[in-house]
PDB file of N, CA and C in Angstrom:
ATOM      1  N   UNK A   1      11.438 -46.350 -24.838  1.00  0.00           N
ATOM      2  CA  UNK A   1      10.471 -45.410 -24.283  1.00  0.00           C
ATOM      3  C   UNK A   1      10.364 -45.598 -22.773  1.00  0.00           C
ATOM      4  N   UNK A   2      10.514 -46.640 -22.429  1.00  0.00           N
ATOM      5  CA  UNK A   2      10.063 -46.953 -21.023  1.00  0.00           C
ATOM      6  C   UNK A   2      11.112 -46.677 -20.116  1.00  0.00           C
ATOM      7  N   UNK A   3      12.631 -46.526 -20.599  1.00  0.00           N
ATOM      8  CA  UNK A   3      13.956 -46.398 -20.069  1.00  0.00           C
ATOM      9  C   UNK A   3      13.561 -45.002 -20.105  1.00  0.00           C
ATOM     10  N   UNK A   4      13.067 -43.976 -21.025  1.00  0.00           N
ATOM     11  CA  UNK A   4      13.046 -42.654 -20.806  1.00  0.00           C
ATOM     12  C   UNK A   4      12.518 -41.943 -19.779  1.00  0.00           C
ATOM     13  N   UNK A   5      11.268 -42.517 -19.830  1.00  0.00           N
ATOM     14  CA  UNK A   5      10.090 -42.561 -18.610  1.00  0.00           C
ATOM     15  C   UNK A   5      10.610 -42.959 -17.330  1.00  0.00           C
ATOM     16  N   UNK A   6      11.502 -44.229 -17.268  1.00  0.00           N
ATOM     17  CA  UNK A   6      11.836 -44.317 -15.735  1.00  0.00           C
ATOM     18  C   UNK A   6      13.447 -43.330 -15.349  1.00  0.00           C
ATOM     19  N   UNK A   7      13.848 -43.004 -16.578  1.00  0.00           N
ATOM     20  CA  UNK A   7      14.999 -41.937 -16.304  1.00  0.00           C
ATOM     21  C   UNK A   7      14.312 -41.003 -15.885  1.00  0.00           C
ATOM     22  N   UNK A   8      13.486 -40.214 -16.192  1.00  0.00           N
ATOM     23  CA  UNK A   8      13.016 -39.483 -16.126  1.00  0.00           C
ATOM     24  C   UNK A   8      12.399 -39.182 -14.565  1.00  0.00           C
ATOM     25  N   UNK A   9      11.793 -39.869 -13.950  1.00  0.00           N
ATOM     26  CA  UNK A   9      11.288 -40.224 -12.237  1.00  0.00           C
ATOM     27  C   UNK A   9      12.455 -40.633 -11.992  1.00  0.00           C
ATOM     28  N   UNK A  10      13.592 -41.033 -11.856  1.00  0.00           N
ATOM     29  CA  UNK A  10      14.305 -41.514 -11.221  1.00  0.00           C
ATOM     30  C   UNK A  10      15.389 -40.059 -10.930  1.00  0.00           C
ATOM     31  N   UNK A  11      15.407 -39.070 -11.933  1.00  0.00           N
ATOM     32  CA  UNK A  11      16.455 -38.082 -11.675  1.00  0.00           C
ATOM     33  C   UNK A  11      14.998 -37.046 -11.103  1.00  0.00           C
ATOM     34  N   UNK A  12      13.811 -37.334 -10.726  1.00  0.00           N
ATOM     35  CA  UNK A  12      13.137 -36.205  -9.768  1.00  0.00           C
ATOM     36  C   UNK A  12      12.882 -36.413  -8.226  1.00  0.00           C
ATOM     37  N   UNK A  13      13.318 -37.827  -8.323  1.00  0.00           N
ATOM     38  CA  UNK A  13      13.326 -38.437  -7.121  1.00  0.00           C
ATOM     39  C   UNK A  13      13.701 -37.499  -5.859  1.00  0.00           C
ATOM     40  N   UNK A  14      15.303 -36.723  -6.600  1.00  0.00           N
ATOM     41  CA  UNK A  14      15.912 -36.070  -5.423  1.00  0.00           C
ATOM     42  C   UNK A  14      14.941 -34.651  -5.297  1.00  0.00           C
ATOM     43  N   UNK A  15      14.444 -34.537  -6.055  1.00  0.00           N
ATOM     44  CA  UNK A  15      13.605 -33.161  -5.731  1.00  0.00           C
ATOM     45  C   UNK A  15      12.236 -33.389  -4.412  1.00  0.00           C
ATOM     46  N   UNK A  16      11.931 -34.409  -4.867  1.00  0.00           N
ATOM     47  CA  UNK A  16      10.535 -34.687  -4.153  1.00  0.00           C
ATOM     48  C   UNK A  16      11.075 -35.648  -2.753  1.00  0.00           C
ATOM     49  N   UNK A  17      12.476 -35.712  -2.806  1.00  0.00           N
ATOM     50  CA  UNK A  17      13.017 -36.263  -1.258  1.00  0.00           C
ATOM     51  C   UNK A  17      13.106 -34.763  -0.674  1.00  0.00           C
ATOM     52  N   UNK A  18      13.434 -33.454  -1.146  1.00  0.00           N
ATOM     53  CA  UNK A  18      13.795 -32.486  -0.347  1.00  0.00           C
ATOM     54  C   UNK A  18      12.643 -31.583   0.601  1.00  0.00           C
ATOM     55  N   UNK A  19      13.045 -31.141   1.500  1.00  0.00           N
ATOM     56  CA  UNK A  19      11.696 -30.422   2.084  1.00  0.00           C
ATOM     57  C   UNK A  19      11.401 -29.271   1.755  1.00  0.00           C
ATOM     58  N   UNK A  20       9.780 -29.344   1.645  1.00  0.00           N
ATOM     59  CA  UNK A  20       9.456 -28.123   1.173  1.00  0.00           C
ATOM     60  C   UNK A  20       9.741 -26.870   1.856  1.00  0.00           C
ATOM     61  N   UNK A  21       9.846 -26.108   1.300  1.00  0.00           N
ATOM     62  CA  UNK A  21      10.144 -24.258   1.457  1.00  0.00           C
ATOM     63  C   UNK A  21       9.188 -23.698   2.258  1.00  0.00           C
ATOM     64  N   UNK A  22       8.915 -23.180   3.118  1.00  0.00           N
ATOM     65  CA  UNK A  22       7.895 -22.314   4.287  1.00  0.00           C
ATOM     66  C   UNK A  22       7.763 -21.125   3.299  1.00  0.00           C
ATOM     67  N   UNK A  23       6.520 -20.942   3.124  1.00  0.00           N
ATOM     68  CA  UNK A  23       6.454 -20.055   2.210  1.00  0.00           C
ATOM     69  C   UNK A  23       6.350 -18.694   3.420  1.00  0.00           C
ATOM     70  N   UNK A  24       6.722 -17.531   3.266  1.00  0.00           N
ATOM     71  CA  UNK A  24       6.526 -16.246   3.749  1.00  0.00           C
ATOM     72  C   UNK A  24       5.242 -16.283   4.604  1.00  0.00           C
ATOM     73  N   UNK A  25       5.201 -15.657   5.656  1.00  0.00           N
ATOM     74  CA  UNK A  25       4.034 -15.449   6.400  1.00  0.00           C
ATOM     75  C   UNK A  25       3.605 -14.290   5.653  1.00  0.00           C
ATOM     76  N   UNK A  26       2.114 -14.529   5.151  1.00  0.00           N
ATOM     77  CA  UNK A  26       1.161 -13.373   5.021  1.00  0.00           C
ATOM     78  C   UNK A  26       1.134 -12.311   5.938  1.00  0.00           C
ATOM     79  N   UNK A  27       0.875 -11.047   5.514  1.00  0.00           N
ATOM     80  CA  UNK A  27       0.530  -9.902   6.447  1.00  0.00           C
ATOM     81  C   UNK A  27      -1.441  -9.998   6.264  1.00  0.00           C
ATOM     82  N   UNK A  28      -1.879  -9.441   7.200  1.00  0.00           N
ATOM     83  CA  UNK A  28      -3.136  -9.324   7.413  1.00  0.00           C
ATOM     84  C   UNK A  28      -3.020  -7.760   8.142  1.00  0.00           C
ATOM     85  N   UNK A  29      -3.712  -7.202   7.368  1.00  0.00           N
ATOM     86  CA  UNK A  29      -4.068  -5.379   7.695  1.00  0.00           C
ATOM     87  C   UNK A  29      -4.898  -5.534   7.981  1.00  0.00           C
ATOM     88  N   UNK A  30      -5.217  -4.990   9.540  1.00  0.00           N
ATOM     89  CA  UNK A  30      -7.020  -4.808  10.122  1.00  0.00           C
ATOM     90  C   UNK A  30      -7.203  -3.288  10.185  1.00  0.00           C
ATOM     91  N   UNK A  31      -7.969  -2.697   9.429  1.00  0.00           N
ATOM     92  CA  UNK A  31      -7.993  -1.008   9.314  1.00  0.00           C
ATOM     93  C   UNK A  31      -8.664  -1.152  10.328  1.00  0.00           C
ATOM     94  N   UNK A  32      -8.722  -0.361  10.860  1.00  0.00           N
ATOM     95  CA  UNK A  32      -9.611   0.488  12.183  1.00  0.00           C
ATOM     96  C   UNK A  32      -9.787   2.157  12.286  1.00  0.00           C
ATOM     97  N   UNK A  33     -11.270   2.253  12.472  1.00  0.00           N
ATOM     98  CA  UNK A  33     -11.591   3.709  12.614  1.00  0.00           C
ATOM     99  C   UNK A  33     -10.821   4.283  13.456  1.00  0.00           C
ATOM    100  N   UNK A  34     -10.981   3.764  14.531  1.00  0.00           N
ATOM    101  CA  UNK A  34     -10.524   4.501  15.825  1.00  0.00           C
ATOM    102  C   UNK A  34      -9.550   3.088  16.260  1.00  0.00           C
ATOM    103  N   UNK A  35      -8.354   3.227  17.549  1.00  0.00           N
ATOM    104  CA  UNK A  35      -7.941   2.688  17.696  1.00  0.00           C
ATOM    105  C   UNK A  35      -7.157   2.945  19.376  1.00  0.00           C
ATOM    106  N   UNK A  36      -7.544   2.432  20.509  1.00  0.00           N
ATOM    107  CA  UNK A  36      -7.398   2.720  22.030  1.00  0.00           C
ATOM    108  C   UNK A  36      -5.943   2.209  21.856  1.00  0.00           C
ATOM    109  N   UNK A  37      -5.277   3.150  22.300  1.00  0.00           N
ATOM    110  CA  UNK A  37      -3.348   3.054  22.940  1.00  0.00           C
ATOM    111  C   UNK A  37      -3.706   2.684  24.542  1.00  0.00           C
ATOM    112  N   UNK A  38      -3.593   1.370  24.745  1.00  0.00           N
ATOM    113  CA  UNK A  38      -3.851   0.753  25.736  1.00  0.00           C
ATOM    114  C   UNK A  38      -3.103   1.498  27.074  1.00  0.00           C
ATOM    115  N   UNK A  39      -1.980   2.116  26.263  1.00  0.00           N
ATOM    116  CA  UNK A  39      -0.732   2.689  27.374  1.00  0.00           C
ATOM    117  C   UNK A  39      -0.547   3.960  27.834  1.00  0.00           C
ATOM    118  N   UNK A  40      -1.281   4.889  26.435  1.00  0.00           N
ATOM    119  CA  UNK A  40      -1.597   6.065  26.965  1.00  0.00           C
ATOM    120  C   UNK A  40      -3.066   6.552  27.551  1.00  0.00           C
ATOM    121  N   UNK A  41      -4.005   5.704  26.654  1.00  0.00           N
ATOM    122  CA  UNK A  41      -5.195   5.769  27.196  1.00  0.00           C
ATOM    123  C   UNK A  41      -5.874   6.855  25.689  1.00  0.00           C
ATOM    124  N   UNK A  42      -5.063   7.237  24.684  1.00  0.00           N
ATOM    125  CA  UNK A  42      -5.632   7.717  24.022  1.00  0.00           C
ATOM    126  C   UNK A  42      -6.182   7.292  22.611  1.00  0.00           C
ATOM    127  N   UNK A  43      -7.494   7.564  22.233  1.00  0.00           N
ATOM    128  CA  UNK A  43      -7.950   7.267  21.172  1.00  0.00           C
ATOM    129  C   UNK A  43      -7.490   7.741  19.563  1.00  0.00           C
ATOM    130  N   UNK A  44      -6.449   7.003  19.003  1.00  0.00           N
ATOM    131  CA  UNK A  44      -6.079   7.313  17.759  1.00  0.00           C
ATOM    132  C   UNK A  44      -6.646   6.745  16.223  1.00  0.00           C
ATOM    133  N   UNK A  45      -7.037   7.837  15.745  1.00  0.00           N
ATOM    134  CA  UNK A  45      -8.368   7.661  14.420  1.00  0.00           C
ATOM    135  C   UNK A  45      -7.102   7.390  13.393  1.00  0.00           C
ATOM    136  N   UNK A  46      -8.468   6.339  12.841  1.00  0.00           N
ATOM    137  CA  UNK A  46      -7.586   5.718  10.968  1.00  0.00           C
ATOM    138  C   UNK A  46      -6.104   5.083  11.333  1.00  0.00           C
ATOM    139  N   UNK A  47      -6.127   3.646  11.916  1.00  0.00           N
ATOM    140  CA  UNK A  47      -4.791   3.376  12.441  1.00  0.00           C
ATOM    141  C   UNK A  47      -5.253   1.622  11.678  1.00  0.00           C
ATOM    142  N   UNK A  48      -3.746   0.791  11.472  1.00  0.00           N
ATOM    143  CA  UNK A  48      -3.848   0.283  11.077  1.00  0.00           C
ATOM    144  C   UNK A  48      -2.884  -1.079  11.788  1.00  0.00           C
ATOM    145  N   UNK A  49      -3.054  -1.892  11.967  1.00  0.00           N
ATOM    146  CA  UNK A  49      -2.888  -2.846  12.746  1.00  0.00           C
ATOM    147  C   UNK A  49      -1.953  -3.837  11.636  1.00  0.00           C
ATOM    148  N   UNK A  50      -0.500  -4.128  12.070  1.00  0.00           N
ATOM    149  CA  UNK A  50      -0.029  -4.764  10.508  1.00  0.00           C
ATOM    150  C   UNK A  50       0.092  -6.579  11.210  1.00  0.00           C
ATOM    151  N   UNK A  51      -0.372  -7.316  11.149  1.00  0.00           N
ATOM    152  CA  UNK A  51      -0.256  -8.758  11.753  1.00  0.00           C
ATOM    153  C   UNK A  51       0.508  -9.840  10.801  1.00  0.00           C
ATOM    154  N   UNK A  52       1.075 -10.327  11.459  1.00  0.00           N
ATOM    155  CA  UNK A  52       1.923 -11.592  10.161  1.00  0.00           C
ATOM    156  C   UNK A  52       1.351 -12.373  11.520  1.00  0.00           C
ATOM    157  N   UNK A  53       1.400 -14.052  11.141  1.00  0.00           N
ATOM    158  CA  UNK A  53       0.817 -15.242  11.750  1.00  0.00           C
ATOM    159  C   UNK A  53      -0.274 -14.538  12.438  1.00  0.00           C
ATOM    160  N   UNK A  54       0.114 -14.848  13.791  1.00  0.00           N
ATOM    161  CA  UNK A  54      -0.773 -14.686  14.979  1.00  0.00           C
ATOM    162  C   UNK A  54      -0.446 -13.514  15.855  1.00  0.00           C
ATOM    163  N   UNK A  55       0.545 -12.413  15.915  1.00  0.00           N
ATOM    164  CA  UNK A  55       1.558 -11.507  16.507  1.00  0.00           C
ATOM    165  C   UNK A  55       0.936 -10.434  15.268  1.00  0.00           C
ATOM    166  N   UNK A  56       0.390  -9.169  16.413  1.00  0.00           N
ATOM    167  CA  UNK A  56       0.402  -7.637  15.960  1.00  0.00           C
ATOM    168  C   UNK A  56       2.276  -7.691  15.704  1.00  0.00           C
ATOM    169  N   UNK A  57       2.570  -7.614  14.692  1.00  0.00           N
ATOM    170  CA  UNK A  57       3.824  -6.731  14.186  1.00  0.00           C
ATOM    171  C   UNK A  57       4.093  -4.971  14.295  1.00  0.00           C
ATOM    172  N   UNK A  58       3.127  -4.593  14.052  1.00  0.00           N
ATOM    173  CA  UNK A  58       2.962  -2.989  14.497  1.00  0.00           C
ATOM    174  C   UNK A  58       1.680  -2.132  14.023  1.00  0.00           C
ATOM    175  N   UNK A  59       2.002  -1.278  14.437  1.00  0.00           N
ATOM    176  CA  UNK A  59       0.625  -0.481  14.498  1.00  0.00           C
ATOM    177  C   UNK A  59       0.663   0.788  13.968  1.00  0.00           C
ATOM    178  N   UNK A  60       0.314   1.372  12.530  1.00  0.00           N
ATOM    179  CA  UNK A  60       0.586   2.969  12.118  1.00  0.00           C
ATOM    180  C   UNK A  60      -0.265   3.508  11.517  1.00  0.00           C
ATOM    181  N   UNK A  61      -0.503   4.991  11.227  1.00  0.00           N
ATOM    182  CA  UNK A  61      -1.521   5.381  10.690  1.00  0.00           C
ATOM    183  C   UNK A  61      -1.767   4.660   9.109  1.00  0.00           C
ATOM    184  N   UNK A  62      -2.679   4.581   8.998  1.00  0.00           N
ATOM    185  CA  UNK A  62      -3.243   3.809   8.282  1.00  0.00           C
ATOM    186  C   UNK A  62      -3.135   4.254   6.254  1.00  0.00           C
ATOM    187  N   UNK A  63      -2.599   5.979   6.601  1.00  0.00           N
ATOM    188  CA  UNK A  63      -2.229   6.455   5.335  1.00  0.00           C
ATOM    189  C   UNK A  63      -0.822   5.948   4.602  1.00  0.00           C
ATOM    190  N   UNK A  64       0.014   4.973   6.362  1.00  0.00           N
ATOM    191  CA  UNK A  64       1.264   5.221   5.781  1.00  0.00           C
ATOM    192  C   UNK A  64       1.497   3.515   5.304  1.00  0.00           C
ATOM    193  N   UNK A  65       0.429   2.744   5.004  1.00  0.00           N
ATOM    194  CA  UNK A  65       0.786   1.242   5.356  1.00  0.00           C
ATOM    195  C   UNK A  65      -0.077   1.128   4.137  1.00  0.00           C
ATOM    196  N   UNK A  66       0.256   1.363   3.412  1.00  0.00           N
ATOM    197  CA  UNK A  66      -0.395   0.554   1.519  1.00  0.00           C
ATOM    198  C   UNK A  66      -0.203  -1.112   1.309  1.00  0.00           C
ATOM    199  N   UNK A  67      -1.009  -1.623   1.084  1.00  0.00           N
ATOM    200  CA  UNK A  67      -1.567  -2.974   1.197  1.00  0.00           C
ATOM    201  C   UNK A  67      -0.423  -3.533  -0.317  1.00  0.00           C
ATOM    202  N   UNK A  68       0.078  -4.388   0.128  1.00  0.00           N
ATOM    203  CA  UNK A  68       1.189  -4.955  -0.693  1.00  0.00           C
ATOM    204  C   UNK A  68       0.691  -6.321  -1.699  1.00  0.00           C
ATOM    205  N   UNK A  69       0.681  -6.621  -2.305  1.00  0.00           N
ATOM    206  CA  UNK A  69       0.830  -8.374  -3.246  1.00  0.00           C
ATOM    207  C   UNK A  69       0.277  -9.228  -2.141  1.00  0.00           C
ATOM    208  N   UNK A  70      -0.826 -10.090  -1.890  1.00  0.00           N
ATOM    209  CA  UNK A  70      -0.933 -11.348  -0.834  1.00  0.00           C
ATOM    210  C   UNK A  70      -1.504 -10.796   0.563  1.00  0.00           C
ATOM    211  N   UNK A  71      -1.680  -9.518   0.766  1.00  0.00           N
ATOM    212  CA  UNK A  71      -2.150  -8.673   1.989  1.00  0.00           C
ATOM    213  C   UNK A  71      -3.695  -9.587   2.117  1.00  0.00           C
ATOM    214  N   UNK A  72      -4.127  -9.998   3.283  1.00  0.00           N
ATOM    215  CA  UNK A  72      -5.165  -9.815   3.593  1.00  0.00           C
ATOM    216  C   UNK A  72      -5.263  -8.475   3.966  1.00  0.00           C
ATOM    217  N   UNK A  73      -6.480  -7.784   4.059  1.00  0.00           N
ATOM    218  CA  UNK A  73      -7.131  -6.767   4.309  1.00  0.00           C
ATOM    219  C   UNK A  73      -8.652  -6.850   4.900  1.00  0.00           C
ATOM    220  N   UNK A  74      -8.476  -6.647   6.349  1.00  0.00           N
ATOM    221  CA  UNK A  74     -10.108  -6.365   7.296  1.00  0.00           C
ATOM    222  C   UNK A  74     -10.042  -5.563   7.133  1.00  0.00           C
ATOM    223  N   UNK A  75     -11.383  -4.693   6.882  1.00  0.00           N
ATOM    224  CA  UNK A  75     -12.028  -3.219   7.216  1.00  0.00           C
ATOM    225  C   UNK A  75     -12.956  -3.141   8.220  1.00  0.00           C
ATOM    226  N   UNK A  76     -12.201  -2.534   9.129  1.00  0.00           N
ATOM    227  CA  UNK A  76     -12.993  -2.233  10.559  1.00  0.00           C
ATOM    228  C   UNK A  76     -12.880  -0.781  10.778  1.00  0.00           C
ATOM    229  N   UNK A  77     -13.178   0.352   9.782  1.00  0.00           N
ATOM    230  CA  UNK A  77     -13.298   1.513   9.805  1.00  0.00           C
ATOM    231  C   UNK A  77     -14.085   2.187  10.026  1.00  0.00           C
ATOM    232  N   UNK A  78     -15.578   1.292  10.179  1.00  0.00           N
ATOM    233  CA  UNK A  78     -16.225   2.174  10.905  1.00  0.00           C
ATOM    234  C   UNK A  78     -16.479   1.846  12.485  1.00  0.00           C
ATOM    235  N   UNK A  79     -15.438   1.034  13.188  1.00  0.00           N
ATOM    236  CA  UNK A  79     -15.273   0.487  14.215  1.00  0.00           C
ATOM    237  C   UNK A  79     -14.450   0.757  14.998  1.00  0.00           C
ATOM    238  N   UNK A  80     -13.964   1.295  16.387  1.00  0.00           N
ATOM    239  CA  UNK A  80     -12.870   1.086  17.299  1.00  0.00           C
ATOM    240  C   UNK A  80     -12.641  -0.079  17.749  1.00  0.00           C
ATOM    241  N   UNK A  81     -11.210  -0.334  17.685  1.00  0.00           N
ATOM    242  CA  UNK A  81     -10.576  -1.396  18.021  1.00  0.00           C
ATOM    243  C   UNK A  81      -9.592  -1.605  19.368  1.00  0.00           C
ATOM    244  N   UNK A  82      -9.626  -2.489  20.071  1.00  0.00           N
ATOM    245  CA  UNK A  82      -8.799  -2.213  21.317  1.00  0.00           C
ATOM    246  C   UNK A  82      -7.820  -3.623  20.832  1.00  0.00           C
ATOM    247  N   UNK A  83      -6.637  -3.827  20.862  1.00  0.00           N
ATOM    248  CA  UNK A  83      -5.281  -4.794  20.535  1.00  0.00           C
ATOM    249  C   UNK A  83      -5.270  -5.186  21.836  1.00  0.00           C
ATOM    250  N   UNK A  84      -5.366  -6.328  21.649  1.00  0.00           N
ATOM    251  CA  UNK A  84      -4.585  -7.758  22.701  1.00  0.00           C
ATOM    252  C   UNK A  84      -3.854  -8.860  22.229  1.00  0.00           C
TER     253      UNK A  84
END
């Protein structure tokens, strides 16, 4: 029994020497009512802000970006938002 038991830890050894896997960066959706285009100067309604880590990834209307498996989701819809 005890030969089984230490066979047993001894062939997981190599698993728990290997490094773990980075799991996928989460997306985080910040809805926004309104939303200032810093570049044009114009105010665009129901826009949606798509963020993985710490980095805006992009920015689209908010009908076209359906919240996936693991999404955080802010609702700031009844709010304008200005991106920095």
């Amino acid at each position: 029994m005890l030969a089984v038991l230490l066979s047993a830890v001894v062939g997981a050894l190599p698993l728990l020497s290997q490094p773990a896997q980075k799991p996928a960066a989460a997306r985080t959706l910040v809805r926004a009512g309104s939303l200032l285009d810093v570049k044009t100067g114009k105010l665009l309604d129901s826009q949606t802000l798509i963020v993985v880590g710490d980095t805006i990834q992009s920015i689209a209307p908010s009908a076209q970006v359906p919240a996936q498996p693991g999404d955080a989701v802010i609702d700031l819809s009844g709010l304008t938002v200005l991106p920095a």
